[in-house]
N, C-alpha and C. Protein backbone atom coordinates (compact mmCIF):
# COMPACT_ATOMS: atom_id res chain seq x y z
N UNK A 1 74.13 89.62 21.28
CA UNK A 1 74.48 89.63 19.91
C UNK A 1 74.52 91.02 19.35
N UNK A 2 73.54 91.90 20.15
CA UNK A 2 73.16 93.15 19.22
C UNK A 2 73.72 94.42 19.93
N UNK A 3 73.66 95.38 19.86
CA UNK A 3 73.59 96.57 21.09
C UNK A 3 72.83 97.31 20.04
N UNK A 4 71.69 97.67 20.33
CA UNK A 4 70.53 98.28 20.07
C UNK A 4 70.40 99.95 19.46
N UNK A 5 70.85 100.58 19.88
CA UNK A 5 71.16 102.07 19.38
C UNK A 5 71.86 102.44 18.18
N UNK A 6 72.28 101.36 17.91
CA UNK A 6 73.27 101.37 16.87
C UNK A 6 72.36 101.45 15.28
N UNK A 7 73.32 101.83 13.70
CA UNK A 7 72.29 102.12 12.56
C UNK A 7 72.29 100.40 12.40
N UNK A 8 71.33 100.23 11.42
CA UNK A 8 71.03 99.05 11.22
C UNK A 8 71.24 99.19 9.61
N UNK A 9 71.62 97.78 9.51
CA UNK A 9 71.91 97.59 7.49
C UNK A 9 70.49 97.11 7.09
N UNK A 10 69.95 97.56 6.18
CA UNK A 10 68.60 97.42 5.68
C UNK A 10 68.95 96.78 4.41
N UNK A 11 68.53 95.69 3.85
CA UNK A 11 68.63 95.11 2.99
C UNK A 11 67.97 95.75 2.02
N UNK A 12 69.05 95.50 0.84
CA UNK A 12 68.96 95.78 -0.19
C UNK A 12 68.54 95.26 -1.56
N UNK A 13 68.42 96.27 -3.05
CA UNK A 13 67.85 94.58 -3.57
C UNK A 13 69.20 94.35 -4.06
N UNK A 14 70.53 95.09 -3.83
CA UNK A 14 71.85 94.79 -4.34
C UNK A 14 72.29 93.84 -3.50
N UNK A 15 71.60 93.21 -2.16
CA UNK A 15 72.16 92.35 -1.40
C UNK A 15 72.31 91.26 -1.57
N UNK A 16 73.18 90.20 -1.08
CA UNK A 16 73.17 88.79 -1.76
C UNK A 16 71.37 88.30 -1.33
N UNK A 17 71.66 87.29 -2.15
CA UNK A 17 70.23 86.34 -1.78
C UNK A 17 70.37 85.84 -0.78
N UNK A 18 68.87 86.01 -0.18
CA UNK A 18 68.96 85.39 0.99
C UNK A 18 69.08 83.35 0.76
N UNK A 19 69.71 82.88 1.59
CA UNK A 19 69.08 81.54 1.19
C UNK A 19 68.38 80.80 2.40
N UNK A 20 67.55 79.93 2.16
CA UNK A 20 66.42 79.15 3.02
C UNK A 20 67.35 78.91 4.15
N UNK A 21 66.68 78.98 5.54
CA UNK A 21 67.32 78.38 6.62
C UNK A 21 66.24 77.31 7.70
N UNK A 22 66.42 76.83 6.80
CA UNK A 22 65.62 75.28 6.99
C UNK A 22 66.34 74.94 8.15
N UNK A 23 65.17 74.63 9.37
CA UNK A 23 66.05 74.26 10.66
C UNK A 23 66.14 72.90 9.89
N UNK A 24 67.17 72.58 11.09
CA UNK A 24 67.43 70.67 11.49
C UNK A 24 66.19 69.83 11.53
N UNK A 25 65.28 70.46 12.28
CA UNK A 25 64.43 69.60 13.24
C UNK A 25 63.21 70.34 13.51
N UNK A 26 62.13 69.91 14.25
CA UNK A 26 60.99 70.70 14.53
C UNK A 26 61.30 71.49 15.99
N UNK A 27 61.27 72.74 15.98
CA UNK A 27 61.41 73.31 17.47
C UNK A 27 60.35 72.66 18.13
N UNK A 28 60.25 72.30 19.47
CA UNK A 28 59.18 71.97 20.14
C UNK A 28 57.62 73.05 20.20
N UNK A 29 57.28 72.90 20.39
CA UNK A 29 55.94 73.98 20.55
C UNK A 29 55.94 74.06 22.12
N UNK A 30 55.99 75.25 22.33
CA UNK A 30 55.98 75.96 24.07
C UNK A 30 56.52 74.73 24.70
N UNK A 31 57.75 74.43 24.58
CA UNK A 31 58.56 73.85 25.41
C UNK A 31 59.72 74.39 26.22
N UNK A 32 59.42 74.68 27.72
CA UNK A 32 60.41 75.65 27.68
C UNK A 32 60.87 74.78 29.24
N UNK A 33 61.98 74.99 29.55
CA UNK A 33 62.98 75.81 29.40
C UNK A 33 63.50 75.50 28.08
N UNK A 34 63.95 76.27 27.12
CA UNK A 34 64.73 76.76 26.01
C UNK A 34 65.81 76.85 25.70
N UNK A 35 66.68 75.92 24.83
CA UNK A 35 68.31 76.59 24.64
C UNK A 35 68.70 77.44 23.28
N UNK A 36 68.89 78.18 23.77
CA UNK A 36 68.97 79.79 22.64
C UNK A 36 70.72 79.79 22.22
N UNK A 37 70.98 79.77 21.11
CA UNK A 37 72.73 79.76 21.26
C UNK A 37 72.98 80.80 20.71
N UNK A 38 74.07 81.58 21.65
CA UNK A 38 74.81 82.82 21.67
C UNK A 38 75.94 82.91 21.03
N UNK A 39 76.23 83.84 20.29
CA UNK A 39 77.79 84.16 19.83
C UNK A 39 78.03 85.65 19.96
N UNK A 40 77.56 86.50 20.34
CA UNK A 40 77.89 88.20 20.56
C UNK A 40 77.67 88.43 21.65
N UNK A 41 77.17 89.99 21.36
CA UNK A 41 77.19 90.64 22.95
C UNK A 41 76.30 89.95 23.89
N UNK A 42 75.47 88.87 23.73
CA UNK A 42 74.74 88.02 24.53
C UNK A 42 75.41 86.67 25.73
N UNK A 43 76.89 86.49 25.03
CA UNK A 43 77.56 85.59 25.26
C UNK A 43 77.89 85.99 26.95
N UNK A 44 78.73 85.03 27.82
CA UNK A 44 78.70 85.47 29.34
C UNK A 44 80.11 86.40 29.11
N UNK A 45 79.83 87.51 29.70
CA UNK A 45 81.04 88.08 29.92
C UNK A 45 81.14 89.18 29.01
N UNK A 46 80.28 89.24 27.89
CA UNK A 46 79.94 90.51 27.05
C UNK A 46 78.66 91.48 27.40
N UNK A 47 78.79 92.73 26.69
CA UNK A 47 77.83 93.62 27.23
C UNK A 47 76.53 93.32 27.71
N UNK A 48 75.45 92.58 26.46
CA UNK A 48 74.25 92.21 26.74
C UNK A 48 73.83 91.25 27.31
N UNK A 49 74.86 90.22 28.38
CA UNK A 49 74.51 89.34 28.57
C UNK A 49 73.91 89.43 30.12
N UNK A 50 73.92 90.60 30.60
CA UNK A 50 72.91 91.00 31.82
C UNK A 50 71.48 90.98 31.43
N UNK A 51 70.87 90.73 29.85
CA UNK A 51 69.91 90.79 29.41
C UNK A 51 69.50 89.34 29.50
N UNK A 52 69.69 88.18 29.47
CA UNK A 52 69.70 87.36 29.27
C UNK A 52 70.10 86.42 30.76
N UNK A 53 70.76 87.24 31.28
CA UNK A 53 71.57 86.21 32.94
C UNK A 53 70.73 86.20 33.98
N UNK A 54 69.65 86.38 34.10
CA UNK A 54 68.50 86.78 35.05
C UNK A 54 67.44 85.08 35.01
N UNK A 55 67.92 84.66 33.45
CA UNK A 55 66.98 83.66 32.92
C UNK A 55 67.38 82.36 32.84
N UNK A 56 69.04 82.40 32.73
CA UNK A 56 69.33 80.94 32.36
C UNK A 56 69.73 80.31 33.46
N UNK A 57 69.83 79.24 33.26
CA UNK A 57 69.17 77.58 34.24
C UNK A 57 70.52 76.96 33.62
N UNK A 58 71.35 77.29 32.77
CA UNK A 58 72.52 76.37 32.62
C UNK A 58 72.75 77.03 31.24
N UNK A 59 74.16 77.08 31.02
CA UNK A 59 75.32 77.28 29.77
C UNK A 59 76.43 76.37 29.20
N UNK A 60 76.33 76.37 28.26
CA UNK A 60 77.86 75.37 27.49
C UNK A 60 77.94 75.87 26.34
N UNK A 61 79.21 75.74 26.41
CA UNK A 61 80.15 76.46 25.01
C UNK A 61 79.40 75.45 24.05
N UNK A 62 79.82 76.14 22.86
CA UNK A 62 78.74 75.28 21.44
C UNK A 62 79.57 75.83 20.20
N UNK A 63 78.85 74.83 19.07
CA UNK A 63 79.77 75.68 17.85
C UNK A 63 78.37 75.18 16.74
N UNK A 64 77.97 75.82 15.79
CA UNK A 64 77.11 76.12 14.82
C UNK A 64 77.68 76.35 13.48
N UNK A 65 77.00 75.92 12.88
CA UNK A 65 77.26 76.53 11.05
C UNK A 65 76.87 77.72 10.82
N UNK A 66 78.03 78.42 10.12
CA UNK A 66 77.42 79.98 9.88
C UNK A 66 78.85 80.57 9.39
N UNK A 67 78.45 81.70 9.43
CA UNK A 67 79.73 82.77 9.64
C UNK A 67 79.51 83.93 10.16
N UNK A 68 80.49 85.01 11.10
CA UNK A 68 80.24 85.80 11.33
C UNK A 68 80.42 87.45 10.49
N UNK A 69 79.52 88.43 10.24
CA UNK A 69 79.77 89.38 9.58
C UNK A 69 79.87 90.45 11.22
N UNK A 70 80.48 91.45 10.16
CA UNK A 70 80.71 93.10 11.52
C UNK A 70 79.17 93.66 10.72
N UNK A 71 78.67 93.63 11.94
CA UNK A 71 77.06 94.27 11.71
C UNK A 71 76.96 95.54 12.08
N UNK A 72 78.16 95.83 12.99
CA UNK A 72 78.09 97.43 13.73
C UNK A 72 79.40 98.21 13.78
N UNK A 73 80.47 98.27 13.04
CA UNK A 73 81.49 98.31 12.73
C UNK A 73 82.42 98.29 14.27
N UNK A 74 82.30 96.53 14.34
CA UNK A 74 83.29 96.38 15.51
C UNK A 74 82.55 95.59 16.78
N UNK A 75 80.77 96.25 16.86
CA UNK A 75 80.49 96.41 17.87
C UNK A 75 79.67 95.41 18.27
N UNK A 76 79.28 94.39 17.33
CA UNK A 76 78.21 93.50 17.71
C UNK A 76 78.69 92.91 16.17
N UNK A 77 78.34 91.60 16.26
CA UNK A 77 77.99 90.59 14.89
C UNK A 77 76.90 90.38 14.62
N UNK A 78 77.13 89.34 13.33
CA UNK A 78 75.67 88.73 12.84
C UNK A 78 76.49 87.27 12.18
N UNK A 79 75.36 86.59 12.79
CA UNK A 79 75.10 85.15 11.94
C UNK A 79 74.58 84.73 11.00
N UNK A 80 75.83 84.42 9.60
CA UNK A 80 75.05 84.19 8.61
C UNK A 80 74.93 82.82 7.75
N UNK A 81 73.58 82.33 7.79
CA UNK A 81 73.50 81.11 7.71
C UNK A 81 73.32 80.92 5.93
N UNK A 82 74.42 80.37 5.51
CA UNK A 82 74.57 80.19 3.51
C UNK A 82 74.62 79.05 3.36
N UNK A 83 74.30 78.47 2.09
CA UNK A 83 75.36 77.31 1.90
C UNK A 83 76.22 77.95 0.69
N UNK A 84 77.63 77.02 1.57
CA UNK A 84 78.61 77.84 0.55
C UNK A 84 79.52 76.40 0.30
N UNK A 85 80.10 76.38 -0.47
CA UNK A 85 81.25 75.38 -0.64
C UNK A 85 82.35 74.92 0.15
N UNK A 86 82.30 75.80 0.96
CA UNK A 86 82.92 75.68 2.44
C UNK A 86 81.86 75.63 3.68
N UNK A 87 82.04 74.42 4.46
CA UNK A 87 81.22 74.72 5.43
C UNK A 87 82.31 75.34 6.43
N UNK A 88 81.48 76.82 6.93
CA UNK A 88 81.77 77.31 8.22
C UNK A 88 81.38 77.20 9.39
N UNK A 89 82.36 77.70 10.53
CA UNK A 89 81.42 77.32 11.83
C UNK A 89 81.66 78.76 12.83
N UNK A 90 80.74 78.66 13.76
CA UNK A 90 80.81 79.72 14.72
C UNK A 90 80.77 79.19 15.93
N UNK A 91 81.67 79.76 17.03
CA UNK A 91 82.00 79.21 18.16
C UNK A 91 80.91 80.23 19.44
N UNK A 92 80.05 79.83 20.70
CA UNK A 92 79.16 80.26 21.33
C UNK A 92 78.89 79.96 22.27
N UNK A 93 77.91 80.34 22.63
CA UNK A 93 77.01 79.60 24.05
C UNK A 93 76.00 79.37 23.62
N UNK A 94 75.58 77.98 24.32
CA UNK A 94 73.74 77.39 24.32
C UNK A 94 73.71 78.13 25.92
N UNK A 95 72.41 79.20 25.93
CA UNK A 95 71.82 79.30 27.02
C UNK A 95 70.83 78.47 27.35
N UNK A 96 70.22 77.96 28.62
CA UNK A 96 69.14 77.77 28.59
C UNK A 96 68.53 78.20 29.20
N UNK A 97 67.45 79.03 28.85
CA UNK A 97 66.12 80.00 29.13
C UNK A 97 64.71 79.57 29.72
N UNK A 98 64.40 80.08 30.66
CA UNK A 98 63.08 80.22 30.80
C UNK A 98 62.74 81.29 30.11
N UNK A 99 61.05 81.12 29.71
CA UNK A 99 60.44 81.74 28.63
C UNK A 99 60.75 83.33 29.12
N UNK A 100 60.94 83.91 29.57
CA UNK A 100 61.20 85.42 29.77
C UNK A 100 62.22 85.70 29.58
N UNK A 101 63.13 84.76 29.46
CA UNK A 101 64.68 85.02 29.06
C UNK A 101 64.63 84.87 27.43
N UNK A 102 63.70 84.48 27.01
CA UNK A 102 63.47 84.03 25.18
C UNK A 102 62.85 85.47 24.87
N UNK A 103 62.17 85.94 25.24
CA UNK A 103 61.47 87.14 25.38
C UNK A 103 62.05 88.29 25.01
N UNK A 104 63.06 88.56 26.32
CA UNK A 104 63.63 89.48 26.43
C UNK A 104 64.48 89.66 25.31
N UNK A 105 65.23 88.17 24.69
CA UNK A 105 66.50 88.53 23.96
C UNK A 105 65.71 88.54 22.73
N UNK A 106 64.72 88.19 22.04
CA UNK A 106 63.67 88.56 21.14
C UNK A 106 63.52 90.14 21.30
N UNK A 107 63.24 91.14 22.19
CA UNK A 107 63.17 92.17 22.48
C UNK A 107 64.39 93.39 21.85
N UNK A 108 65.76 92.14 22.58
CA UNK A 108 66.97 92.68 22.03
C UNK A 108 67.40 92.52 20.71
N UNK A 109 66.98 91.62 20.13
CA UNK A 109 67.63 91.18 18.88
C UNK A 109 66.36 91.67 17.60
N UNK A 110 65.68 92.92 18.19
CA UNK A 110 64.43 92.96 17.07
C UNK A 110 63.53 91.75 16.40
N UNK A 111 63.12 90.69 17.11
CA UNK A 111 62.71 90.16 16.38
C UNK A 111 61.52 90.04 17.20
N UNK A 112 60.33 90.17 15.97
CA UNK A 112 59.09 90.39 16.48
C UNK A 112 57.70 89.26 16.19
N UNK A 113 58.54 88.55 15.36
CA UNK A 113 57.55 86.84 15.36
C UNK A 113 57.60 86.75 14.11
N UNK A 114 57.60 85.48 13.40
CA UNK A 114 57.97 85.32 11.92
C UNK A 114 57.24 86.01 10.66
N UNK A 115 57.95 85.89 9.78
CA UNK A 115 57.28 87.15 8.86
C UNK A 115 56.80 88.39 9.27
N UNK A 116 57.73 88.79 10.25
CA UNK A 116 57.36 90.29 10.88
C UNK A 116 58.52 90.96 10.27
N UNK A 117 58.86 92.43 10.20
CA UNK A 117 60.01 93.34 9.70
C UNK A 117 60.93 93.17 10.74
N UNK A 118 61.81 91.82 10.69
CA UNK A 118 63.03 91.49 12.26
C UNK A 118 64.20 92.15 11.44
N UNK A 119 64.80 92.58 12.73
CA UNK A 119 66.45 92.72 12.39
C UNK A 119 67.11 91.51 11.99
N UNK A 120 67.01 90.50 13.42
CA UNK A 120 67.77 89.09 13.34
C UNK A 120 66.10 88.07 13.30
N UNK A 121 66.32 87.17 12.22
CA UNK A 121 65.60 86.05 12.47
C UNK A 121 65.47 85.06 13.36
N UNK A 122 65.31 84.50 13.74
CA UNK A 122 65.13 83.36 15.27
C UNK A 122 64.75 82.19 13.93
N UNK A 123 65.54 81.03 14.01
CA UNK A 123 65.59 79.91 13.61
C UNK A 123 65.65 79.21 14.49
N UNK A 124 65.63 77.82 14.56
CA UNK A 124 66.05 76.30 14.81
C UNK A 124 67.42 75.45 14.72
N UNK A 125 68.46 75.43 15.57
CA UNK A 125 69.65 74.58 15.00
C UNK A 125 69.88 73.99 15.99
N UNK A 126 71.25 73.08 15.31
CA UNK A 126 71.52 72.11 16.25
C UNK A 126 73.04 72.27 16.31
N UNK A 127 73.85 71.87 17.06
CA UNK A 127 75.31 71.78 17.58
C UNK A 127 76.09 70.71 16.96
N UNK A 128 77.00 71.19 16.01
CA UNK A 128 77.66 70.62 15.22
C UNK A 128 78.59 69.50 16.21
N UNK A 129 79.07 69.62 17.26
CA UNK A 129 79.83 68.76 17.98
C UNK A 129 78.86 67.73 18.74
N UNK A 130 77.73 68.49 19.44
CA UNK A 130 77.02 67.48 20.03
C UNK A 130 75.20 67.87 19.36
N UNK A 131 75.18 66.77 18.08
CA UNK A 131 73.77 67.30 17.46
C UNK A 131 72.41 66.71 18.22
N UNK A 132 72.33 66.41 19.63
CA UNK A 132 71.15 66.30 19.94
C UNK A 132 70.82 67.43 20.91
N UNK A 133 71.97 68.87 21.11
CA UNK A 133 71.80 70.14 21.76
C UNK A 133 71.21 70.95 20.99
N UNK A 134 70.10 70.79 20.64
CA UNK A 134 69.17 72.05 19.42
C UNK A 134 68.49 73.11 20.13
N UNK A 135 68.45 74.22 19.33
CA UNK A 135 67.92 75.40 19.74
C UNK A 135 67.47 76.62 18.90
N UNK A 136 67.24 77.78 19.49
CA UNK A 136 66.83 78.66 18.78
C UNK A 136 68.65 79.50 18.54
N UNK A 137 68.32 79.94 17.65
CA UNK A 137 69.67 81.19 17.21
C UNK A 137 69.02 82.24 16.11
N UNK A 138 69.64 83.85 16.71
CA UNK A 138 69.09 84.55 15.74
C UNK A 138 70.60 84.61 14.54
N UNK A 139 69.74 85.01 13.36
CA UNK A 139 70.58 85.32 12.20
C UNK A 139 70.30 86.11 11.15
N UNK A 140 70.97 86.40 10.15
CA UNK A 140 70.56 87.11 9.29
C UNK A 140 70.57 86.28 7.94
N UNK A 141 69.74 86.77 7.32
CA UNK A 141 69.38 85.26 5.94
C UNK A 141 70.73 85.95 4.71
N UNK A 142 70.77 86.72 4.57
CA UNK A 142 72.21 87.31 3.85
C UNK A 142 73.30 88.10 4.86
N UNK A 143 74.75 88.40 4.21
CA UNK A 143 75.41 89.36 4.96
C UNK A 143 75.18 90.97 4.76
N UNK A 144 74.18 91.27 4.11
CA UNK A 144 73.44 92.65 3.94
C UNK A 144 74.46 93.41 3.55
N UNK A 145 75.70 93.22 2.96
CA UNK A 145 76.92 93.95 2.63
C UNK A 145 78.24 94.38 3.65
N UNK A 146 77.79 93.52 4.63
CA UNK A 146 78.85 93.76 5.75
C UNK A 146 79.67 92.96 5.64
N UNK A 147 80.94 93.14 6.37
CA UNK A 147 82.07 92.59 5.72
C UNK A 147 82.46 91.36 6.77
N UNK A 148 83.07 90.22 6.32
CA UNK A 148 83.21 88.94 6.96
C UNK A 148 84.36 89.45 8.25
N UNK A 149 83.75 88.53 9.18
CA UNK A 149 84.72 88.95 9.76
C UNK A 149 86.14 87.95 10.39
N UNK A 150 85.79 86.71 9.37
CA UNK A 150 86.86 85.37 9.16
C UNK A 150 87.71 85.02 10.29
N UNK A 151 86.80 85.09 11.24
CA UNK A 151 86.88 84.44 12.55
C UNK A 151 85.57 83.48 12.91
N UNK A 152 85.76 82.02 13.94
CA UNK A 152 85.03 81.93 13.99
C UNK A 152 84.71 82.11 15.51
N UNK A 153 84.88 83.19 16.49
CA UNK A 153 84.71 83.25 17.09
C UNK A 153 84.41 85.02 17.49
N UNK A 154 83.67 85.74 18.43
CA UNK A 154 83.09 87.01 18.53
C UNK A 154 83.32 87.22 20.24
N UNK A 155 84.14 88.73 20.31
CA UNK A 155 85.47 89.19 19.49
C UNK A 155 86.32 88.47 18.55
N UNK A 156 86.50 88.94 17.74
CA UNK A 156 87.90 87.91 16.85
C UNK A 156 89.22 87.98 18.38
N UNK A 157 89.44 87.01 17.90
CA UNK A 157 91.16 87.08 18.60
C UNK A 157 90.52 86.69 20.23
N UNK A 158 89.40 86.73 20.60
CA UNK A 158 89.03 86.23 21.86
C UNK A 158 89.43 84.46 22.69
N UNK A 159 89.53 84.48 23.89
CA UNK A 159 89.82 83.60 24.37
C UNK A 159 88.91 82.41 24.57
N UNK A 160 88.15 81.47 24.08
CA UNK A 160 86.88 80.76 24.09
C UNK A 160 87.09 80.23 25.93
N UNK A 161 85.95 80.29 26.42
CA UNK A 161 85.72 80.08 27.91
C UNK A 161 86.05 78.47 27.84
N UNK A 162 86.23 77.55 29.31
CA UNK A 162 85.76 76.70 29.05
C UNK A 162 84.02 75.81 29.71
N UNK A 163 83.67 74.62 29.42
CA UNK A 163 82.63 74.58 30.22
C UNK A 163 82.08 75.40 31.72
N UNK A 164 83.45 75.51 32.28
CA UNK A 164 83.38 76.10 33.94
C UNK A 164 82.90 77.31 33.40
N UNK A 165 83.19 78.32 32.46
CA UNK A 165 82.94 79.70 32.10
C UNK A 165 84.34 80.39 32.03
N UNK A 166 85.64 79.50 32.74
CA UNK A 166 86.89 80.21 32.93
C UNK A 166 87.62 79.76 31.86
N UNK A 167 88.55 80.60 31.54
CA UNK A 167 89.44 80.42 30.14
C UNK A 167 90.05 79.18 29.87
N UNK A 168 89.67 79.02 28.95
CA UNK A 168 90.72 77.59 28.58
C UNK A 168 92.37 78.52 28.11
């Protein structure tokens, strides 16, 4: 999702409000293996996903409520979970992780355990096409002033894999 070196948008108090991101459901408590759903550089076939490919036990394309903002001008997104009058969606991967693969991408995505100073938050969701595939996804609770990037898919203009991992 992230590439790390990069400046980070620090919220502002000019930023929209954040709004509640009330999971679906109760995450399990230390239930792992784990399905974490991807939409950036985490996804198979993008930069960071050597961070993450060491861990997973199985992948499927997925799609989520959200939208995507340019978090790094170009270089990575963010997921932003609103309610808006339009429901949006974002197109991804459910990984599924053993706990060191949850770890690691926690590592990558700044997030350091709830109510800690995170870049991306780690929530609870579920899969708008098939809602009994729930998982963790990081996001950002506003778009911190970054600009939409009215695709629902990361790269815009990208080719969505299919289950096999090969292009539809």
């Amino acid at each position: 999702m992230s590439g790390r070196s990069d400046t980070r948008h620090v919220p502002t108090a000019s930023s929209a409000p954040a709004v509640s991101a009330t999971p679906p459901a109760c995450p399990p408590s230390a239930a792992f293996p784990v399905w974490v759903f991807v939409y950036g550089t985490l996804q198979p076939g993008q930069s960071n996903f050597a961070v993450a490919a060491p861990f997973v036990l199985a992948r499927q394309p997925g799609h989520v409520r959200g939208r995507l903002v340019d978090a790094a001008n170009g270089r990575y997104p963010a997921l932003v979970r609103e309610l808006s009058p339009v429901d949006r969606a974002v197109r991804g991967w459910w990984l599924k992780l053993e706990r060191d693969g949850l770890a690691a991408c926690d590592r990558l995505e700044d997030f350091f355990g709830p109510e800690e100073a995170n870049d991306y938050e780690r929530i609870w969701t579920r899969d708008l096409d098939d809602p009994d595939r729930q998982g963790w996804i990081y996001v950002w609770p506003s778009d911190r002033g970054c600009s939409d990037l009215l695709s629902d898919i990361w790269p815009p203009g990208s080719v969505p894999e299919s289950k096999s991992g090969e292009p539809e």
